[in-house]
PDB file of N, CA and C in Angstrom:
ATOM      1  N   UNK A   1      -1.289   6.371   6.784  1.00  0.00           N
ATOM      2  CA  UNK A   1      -0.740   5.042   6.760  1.00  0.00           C
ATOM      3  C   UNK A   1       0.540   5.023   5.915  1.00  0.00           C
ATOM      4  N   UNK A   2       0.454   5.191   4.694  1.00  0.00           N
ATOM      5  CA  UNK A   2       1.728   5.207   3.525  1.00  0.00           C
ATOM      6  C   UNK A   2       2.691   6.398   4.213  1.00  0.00           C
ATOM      7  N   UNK A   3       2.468   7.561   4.527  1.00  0.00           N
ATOM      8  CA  UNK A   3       2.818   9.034   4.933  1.00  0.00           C
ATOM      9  C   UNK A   3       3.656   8.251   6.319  1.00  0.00           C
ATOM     10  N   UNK A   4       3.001   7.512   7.186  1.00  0.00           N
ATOM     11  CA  UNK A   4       2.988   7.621   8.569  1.00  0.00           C
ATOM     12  C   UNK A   4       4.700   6.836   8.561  1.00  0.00           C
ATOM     13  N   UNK A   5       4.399   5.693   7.597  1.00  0.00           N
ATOM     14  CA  UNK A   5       5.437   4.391   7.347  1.00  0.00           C
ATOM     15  C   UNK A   5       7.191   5.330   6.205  1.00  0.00           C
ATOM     16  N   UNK A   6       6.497   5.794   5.700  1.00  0.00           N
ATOM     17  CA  UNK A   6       7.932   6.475   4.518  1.00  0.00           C
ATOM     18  C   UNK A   6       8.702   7.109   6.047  1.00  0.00           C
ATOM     19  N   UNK A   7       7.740   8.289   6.991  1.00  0.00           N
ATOM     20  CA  UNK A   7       8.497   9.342   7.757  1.00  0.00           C
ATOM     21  C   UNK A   7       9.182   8.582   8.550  1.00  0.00           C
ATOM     22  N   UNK A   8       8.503   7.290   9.249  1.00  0.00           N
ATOM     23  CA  UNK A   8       9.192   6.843  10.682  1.00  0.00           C
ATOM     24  C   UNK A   8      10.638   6.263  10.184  1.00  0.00           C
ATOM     25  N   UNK A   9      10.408   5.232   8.314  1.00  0.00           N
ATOM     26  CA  UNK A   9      11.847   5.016   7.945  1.00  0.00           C
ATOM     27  C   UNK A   9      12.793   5.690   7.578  1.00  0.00           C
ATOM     28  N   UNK A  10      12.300   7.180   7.375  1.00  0.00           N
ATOM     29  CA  UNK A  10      13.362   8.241   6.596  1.00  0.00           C
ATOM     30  C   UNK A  10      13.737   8.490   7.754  1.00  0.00           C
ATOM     31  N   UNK A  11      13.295   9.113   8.976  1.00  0.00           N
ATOM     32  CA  UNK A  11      13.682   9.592  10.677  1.00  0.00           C
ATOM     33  C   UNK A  11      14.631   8.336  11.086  1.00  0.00           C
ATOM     34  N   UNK A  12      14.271   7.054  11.009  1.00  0.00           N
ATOM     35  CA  UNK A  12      15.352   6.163  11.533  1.00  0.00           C
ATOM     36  C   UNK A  12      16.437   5.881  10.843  1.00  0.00           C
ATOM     37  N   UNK A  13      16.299   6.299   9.487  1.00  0.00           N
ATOM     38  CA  UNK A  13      17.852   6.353   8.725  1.00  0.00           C
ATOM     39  C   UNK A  13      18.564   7.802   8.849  1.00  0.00           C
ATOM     40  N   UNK A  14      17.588   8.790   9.952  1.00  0.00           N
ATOM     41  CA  UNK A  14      18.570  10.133   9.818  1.00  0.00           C
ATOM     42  C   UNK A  14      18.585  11.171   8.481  1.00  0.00           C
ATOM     43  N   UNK A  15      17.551  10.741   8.274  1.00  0.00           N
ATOM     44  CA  UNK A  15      17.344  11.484   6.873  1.00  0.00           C
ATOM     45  C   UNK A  15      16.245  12.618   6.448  1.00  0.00           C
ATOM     46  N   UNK A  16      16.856  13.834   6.713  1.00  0.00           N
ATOM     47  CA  UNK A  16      15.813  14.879   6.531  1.00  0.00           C
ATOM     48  C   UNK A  16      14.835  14.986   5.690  1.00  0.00           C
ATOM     49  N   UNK A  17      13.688  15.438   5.918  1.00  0.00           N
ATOM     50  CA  UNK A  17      12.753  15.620   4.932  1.00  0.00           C
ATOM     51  C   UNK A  17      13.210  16.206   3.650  1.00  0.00           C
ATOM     52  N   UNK A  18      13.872  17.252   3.410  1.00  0.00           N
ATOM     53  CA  UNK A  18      14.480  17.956   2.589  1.00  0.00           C
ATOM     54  C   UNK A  18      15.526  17.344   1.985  1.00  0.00           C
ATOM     55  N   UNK A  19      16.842  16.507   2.654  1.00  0.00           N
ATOM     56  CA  UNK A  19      17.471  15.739   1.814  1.00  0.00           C
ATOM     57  C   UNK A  19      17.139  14.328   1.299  1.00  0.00           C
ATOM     58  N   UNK A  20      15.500  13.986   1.937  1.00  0.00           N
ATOM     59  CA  UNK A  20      15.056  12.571   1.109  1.00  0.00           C
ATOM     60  C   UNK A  20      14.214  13.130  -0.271  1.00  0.00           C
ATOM     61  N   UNK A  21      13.869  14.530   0.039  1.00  0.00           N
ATOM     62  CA  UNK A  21      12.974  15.132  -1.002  1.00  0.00           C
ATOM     63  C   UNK A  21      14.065  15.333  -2.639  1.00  0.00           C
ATOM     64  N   UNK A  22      15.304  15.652  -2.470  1.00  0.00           N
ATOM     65  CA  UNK A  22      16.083  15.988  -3.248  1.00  0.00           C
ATOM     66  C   UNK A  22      16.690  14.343  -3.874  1.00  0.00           C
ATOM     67  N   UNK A  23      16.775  13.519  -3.280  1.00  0.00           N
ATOM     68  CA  UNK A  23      17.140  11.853  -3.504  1.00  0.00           C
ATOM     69  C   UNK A  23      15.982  11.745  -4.288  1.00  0.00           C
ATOM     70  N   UNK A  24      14.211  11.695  -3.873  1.00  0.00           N
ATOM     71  CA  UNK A  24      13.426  11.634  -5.403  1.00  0.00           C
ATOM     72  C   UNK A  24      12.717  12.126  -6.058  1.00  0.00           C
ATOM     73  N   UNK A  25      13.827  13.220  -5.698  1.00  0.00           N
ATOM     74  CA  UNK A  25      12.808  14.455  -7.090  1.00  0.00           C
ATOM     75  C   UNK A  25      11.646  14.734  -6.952  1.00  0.00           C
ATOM     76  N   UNK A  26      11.336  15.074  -5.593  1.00  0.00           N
ATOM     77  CA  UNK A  26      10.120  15.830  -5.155  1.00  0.00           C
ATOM     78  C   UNK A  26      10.303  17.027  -4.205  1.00  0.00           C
ATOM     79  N   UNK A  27       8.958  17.621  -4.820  1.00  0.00           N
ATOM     80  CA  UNK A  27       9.134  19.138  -3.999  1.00  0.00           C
ATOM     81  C   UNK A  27       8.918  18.743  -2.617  1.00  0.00           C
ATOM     82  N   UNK A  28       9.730  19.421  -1.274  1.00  0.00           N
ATOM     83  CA  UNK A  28       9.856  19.083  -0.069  1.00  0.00           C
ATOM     84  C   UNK A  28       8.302  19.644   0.696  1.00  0.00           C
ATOM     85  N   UNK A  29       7.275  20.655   0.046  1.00  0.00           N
ATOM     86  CA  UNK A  29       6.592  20.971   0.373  1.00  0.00           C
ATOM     87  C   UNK A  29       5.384  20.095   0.702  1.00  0.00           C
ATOM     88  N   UNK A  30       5.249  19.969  -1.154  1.00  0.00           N
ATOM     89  CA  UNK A  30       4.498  18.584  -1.251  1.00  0.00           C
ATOM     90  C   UNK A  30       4.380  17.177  -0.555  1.00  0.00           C
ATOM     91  N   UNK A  31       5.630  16.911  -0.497  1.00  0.00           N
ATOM     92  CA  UNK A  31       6.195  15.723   0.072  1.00  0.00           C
ATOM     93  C   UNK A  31       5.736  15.518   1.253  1.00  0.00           C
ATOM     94  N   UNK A  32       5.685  16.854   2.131  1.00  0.00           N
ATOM     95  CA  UNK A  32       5.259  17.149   3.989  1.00  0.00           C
ATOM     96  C   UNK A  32       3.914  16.934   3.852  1.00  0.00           C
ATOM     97  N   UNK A  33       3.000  17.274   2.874  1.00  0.00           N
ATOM     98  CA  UNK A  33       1.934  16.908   3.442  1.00  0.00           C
ATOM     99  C   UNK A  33       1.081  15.651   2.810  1.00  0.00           C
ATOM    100  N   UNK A  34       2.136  14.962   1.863  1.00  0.00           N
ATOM    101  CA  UNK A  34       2.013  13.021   1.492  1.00  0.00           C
ATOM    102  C   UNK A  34       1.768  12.316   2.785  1.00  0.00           C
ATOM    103  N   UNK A  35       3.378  13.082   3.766  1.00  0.00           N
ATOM    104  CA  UNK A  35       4.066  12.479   4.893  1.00  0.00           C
ATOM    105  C   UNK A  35       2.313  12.429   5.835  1.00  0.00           C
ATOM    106  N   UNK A  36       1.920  13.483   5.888  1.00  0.00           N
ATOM    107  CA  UNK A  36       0.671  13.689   7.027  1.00  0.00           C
ATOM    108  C   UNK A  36      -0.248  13.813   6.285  1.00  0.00           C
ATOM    109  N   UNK A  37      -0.417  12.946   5.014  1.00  0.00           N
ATOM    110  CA  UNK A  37      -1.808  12.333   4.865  1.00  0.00           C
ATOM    111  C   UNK A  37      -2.530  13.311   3.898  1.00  0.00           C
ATOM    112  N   UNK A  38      -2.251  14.467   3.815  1.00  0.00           N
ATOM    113  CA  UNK A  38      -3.368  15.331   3.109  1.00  0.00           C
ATOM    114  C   UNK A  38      -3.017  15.227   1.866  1.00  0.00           C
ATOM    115  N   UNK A  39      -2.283  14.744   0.975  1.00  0.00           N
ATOM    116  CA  UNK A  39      -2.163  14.100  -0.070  1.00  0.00           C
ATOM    117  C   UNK A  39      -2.160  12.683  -0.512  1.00  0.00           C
ATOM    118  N   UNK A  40      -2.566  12.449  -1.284  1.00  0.00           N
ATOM    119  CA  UNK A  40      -2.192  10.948  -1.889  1.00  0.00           C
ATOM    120  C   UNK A  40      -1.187  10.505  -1.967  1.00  0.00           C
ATOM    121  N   UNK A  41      -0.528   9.220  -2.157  1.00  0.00           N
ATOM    122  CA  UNK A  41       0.818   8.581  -1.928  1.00  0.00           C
ATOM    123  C   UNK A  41       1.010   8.991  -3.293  1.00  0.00           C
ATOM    124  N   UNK A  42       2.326   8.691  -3.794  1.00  0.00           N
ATOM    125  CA  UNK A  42       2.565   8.637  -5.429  1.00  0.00           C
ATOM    126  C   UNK A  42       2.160   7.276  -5.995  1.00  0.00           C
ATOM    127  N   UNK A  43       1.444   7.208  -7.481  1.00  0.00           N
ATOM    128  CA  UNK A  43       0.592   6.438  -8.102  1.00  0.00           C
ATOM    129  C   UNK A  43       1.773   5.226  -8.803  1.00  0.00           C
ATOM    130  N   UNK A  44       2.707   5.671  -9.173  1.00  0.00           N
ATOM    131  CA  UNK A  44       3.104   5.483 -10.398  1.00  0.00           C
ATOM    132  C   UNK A  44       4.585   4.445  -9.686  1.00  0.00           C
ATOM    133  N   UNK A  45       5.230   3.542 -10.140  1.00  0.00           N
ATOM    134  CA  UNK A  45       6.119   2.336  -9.752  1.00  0.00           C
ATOM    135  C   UNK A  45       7.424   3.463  -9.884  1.00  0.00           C
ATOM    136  N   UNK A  46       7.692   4.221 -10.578  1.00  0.00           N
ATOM    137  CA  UNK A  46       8.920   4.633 -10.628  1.00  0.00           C
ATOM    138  C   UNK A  46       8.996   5.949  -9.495  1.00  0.00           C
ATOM    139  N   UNK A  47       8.386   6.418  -9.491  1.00  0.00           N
ATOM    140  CA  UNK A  47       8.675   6.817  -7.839  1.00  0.00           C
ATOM    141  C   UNK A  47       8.939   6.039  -6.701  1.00  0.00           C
ATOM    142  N   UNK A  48       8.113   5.180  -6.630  1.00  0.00           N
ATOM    143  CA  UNK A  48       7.579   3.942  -5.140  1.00  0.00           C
ATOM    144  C   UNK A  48       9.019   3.783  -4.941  1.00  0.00           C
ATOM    145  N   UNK A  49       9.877   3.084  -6.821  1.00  0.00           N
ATOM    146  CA  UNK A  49      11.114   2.526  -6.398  1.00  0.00           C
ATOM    147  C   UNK A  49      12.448   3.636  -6.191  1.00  0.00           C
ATOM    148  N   UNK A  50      12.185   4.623  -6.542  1.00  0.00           N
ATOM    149  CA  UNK A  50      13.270   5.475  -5.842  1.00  0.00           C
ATOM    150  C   UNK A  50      12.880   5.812  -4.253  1.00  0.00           C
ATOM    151  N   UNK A  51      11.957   6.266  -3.773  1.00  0.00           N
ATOM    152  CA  UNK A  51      11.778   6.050  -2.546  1.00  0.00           C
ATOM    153  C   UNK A  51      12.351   4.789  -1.765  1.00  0.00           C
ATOM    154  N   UNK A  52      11.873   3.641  -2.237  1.00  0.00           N
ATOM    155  CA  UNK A  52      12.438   2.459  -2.011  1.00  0.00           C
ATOM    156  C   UNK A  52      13.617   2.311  -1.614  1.00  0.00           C
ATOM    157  N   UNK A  53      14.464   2.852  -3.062  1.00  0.00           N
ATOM    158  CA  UNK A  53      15.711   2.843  -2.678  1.00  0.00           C
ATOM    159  C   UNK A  53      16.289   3.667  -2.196  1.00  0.00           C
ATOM    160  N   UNK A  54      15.689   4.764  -1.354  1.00  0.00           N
ATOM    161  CA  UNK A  54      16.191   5.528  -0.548  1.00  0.00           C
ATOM    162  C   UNK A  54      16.396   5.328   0.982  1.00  0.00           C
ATOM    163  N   UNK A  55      15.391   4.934   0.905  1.00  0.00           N
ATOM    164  CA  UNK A  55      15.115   4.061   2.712  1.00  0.00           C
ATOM    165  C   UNK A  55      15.269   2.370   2.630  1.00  0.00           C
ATOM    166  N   UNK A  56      16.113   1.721   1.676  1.00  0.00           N
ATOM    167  CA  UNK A  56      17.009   1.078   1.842  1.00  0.00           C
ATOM    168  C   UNK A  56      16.164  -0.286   1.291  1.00  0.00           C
ATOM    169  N   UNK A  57      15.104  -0.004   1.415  1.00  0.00           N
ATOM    170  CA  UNK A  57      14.243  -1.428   0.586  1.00  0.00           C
ATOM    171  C   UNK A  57      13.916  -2.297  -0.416  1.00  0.00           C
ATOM    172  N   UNK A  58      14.297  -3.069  -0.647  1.00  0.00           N
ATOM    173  CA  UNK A  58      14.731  -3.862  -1.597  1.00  0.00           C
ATOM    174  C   UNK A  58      13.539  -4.758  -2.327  1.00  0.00           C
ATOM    175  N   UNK A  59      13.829  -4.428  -3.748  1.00  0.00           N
ATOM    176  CA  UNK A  59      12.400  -4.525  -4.516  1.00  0.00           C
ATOM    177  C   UNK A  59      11.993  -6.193  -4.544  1.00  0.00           C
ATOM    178  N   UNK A  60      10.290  -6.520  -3.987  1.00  0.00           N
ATOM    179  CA  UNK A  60      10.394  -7.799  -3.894  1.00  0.00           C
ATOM    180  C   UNK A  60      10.450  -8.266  -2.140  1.00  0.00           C
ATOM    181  N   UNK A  61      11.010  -7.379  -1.638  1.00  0.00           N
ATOM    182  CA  UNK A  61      11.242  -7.723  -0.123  1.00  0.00           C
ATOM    183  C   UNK A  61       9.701  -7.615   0.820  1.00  0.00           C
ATOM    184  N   UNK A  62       9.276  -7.746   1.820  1.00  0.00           N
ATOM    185  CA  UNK A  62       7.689  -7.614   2.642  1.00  0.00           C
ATOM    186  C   UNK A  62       8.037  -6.322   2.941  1.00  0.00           C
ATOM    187  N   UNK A  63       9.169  -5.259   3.066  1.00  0.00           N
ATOM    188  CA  UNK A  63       8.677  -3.817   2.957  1.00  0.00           C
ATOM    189  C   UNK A  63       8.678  -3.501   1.721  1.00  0.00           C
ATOM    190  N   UNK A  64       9.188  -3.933   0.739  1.00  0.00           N
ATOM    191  CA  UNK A  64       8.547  -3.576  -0.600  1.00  0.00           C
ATOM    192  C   UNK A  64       7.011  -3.738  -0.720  1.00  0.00           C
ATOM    193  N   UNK A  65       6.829  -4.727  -0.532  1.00  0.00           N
ATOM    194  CA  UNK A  65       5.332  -5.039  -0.686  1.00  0.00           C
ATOM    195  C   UNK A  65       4.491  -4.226   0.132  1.00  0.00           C
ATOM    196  N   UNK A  66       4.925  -3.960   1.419  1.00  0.00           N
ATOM    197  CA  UNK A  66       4.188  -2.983   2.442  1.00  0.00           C
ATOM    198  C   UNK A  66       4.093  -1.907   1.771  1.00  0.00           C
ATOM    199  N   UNK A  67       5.284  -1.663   1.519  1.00  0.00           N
ATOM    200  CA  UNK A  67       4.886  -0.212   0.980  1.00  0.00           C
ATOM    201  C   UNK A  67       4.411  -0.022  -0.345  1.00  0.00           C
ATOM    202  N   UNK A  68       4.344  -0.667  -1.243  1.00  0.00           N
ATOM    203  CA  UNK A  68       3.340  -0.575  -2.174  1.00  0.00           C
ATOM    204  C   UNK A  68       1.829  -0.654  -1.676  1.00  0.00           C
ATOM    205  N   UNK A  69       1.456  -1.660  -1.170  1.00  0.00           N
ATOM    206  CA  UNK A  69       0.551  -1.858  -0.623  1.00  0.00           C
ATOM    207  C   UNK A  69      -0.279  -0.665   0.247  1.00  0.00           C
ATOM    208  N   UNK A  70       0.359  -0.181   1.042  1.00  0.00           N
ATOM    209  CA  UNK A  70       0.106   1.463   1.878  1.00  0.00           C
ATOM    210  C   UNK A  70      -0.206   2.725   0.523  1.00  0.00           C
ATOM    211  N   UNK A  71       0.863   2.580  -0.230  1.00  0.00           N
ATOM    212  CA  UNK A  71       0.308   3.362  -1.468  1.00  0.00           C
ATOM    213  C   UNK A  71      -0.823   3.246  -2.263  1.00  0.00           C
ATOM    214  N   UNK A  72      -1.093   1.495  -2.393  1.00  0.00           N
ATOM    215  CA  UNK A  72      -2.503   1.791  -3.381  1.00  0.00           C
ATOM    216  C   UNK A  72      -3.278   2.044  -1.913  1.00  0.00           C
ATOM    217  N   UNK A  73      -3.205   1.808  -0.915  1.00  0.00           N
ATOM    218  CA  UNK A  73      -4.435   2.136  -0.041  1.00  0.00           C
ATOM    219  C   UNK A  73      -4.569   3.302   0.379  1.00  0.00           C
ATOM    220  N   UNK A  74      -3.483   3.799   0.057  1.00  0.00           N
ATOM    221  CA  UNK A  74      -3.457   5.442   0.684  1.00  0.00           C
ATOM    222  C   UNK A  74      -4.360   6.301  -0.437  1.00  0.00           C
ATOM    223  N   UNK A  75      -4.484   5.784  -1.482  1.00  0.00           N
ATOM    224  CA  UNK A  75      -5.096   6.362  -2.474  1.00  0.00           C
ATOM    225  C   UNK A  75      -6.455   5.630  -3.355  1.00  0.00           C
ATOM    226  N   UNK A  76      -6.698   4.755  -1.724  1.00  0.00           N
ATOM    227  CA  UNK A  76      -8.298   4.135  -2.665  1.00  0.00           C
ATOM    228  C   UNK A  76      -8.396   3.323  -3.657  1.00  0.00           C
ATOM    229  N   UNK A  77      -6.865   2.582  -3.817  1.00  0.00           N
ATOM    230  CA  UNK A  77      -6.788   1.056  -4.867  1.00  0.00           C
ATOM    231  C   UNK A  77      -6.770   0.122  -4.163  1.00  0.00           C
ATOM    232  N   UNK A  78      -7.199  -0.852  -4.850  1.00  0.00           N
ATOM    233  CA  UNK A  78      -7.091  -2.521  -4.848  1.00  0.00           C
ATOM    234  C   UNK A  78      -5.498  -2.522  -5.285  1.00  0.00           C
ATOM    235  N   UNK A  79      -4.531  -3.512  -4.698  1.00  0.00           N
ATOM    236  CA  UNK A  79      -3.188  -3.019  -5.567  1.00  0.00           C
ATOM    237  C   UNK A  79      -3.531  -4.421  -6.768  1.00  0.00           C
ATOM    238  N   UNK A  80      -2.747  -3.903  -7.722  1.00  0.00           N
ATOM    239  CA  UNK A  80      -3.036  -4.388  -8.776  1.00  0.00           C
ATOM    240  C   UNK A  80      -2.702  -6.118  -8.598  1.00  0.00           C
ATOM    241  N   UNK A  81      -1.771  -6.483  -8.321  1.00  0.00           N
ATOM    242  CA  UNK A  81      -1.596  -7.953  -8.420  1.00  0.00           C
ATOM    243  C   UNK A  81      -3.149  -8.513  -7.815  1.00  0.00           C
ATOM    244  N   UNK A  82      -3.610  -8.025  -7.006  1.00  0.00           N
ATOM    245  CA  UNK A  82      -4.985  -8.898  -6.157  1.00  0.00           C
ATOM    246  C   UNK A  82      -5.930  -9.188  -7.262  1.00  0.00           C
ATOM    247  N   UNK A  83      -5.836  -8.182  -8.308  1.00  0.00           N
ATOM    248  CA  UNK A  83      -6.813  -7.880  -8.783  1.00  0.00           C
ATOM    249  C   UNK A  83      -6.760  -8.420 -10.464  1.00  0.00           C
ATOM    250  N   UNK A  84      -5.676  -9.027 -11.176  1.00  0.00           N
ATOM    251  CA  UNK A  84      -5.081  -9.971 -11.656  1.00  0.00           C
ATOM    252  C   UNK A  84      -4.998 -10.927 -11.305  1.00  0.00           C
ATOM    253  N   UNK A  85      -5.968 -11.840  -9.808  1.00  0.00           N
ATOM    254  CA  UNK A  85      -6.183 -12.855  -9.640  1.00  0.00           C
ATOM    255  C   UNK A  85      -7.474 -12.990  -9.365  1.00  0.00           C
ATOM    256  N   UNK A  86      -8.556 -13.663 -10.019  1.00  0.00           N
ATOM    257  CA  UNK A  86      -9.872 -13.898 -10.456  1.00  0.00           C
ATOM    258  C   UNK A  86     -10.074 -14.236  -9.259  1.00  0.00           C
ATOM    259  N   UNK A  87      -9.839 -15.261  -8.322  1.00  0.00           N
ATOM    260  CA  UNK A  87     -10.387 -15.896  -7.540  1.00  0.00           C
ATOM    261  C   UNK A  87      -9.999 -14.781  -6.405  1.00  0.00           C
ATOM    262  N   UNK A  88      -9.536 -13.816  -6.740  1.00  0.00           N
ATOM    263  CA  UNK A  88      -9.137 -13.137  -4.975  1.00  0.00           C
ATOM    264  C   UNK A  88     -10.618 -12.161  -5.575  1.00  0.00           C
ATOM    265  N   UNK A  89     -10.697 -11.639  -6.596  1.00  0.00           N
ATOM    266  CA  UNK A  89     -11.291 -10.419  -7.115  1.00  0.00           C
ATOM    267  C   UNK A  89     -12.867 -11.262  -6.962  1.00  0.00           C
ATOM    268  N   UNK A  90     -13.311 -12.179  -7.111  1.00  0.00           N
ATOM    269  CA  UNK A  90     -14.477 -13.231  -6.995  1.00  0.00           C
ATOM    270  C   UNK A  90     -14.732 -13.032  -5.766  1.00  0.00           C
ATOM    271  N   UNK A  91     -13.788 -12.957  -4.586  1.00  0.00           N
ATOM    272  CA  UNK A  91     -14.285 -13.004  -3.133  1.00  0.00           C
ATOM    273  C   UNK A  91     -14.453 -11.398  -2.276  1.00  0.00           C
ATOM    274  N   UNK A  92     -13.707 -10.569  -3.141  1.00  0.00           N
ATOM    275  CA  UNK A  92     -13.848  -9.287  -2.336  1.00  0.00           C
ATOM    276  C   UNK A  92     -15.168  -8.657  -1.992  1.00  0.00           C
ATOM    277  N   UNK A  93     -16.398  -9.011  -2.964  1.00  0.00           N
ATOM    278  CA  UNK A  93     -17.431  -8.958  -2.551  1.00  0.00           C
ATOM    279  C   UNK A  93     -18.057  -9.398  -1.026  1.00  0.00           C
ATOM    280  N   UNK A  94     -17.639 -10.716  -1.229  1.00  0.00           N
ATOM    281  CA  UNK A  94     -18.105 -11.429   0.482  1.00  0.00           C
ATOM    282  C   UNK A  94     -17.154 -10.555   1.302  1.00  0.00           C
ATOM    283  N   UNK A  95     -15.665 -10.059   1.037  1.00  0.00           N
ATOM    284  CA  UNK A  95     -14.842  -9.997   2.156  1.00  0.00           C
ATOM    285  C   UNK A  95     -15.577  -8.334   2.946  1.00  0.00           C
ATOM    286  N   UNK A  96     -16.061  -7.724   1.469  1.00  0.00           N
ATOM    287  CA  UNK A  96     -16.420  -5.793   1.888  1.00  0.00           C
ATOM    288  C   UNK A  96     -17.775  -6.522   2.634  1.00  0.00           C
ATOM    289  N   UNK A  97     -18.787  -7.402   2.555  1.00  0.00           N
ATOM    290  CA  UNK A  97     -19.837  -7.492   3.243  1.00  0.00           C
ATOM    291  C   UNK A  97     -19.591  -8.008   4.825  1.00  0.00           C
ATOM    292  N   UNK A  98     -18.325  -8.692   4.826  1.00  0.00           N
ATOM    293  CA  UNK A  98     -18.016  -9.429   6.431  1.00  0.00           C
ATOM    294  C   UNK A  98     -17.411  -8.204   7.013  1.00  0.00           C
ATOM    295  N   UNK A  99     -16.570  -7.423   6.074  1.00  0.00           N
ATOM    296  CA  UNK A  99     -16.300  -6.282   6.933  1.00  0.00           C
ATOM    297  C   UNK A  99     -16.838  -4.868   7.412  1.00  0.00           C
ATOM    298  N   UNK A 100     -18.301  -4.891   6.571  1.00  0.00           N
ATOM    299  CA  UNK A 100     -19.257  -4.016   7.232  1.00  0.00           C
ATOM    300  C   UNK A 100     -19.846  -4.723   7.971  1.00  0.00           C
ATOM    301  N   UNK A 101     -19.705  -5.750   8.161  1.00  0.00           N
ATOM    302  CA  UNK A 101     -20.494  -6.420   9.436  1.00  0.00           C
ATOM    303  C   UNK A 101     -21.930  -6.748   8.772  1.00  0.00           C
ATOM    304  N   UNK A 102     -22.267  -7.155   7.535  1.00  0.00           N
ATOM    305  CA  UNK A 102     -23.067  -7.573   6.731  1.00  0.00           C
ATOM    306  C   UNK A 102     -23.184  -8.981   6.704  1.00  0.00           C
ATOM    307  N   UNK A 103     -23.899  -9.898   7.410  1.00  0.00           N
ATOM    308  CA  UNK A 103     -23.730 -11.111   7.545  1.00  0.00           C
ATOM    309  C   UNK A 103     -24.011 -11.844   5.840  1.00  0.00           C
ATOM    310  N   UNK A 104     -23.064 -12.179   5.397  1.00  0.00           N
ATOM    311  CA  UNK A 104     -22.891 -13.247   4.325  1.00  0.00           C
ATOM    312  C   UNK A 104     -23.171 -14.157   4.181  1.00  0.00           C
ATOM    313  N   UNK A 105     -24.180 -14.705   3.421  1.00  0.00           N
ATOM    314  CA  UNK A 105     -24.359 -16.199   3.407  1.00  0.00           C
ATOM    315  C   UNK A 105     -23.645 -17.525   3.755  1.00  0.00           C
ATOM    316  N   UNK A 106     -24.591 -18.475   3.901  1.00  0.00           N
ATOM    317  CA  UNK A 106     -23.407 -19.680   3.761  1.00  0.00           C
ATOM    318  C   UNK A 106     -22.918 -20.400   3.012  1.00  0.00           C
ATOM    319  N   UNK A 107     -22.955 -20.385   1.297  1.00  0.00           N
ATOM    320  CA  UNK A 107     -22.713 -19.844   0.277  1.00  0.00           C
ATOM    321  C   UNK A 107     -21.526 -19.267   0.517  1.00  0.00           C
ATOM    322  N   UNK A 108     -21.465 -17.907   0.376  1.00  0.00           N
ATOM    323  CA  UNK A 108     -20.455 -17.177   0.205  1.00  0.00           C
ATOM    324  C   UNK A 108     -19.497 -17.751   1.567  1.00  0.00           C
ATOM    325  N   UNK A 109     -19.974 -17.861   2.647  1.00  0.00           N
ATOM    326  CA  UNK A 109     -18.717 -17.745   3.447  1.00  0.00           C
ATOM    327  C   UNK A 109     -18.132 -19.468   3.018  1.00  0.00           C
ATOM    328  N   UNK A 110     -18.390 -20.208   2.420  1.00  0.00           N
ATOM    329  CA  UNK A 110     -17.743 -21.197   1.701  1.00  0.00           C
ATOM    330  C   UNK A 110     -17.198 -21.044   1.235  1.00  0.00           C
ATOM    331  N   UNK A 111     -17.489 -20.598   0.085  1.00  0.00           N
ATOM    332  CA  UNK A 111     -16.494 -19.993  -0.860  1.00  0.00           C
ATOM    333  C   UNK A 111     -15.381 -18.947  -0.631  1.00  0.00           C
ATOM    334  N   UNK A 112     -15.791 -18.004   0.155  1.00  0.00           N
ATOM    335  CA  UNK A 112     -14.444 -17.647   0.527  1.00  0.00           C
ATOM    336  C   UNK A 112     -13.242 -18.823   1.280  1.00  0.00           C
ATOM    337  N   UNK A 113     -13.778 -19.794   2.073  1.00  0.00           N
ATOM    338  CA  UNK A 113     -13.220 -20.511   2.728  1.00  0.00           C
ATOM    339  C   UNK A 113     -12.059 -21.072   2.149  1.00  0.00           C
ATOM    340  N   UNK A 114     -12.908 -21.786   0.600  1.00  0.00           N
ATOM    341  CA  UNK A 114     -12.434 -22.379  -0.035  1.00  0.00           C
ATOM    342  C   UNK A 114     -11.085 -21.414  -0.898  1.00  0.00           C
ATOM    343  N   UNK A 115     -11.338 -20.387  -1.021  1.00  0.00           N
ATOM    344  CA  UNK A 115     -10.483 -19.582  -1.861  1.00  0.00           C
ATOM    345  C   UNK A 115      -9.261 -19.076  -0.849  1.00  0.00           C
ATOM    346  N   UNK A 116      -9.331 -19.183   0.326  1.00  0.00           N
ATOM    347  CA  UNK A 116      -8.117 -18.707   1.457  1.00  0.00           C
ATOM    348  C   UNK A 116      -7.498 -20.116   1.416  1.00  0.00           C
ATOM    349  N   UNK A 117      -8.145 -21.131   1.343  1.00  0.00           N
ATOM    350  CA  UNK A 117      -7.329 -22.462   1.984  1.00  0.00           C
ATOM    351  C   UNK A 117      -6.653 -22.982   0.616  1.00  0.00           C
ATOM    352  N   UNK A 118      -7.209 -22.053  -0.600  1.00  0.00           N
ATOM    353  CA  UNK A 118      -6.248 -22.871  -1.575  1.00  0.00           C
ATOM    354  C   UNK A 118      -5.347 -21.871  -1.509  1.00  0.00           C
ATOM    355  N   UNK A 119      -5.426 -20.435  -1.034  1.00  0.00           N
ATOM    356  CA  UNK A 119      -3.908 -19.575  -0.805  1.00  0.00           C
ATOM    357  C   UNK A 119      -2.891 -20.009   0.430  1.00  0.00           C
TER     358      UNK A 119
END
């Protein structure tokens, strides 16, 4: 997902694996197999934003956010802002049970209701 989204924007700006690897200071080896998944995305904000600003994305923008977003998921996080909001972090319980197909109370599916319609 994170791997799939960096390659298709580095390929449509014309930008080799090897000369986007040298823009942020990553080994080109490594980097190839971020691109196809067998590694984790990078963890840490000061990479995300040189990448960022390599493939032209502007911090704050919905591919900023995408692509943060693809990163904590590429690596098994909640991204942090969700999770700095009580009422989103209160409902993820109901949301992992609706999405195993775990029927949720009616109770909970209220309350989630209530917590989407005040977002």
């Amino acid at each position: 997902m994170f791997g799939e989204f960096i390659k298709e924007r580095r390929i449509s700006l014309g930008i080799t694996l090897r000369g986007f690897c040298r823009r942020i200071g990553i080994d080109a080896s490594n980097w190839s197999k971020t691109e196809r998944g067998l590694l984790l995305p990078p963890r840490d904000d000061e990479t995300l934003r040189k990448i960022a600003q390599v493939l032209g994305i502007k911090e704050g923008s919905e591919a900023w956010i995408e692509l943060k977003d693809k990163a904590h998921i590429g690596a098994g996080r909640i991204p942090r802002d969700l999770l700095s909001d009580a009422r989103i972090v209160q409902a993820l319980p109901i949301f992992f049970r609706t999405v195993r197909a775990k029927k949720p109370t009616s109770k909970q599916l209220d309350q989630l209701i209530h917590i989407l319609r005040k977002e």
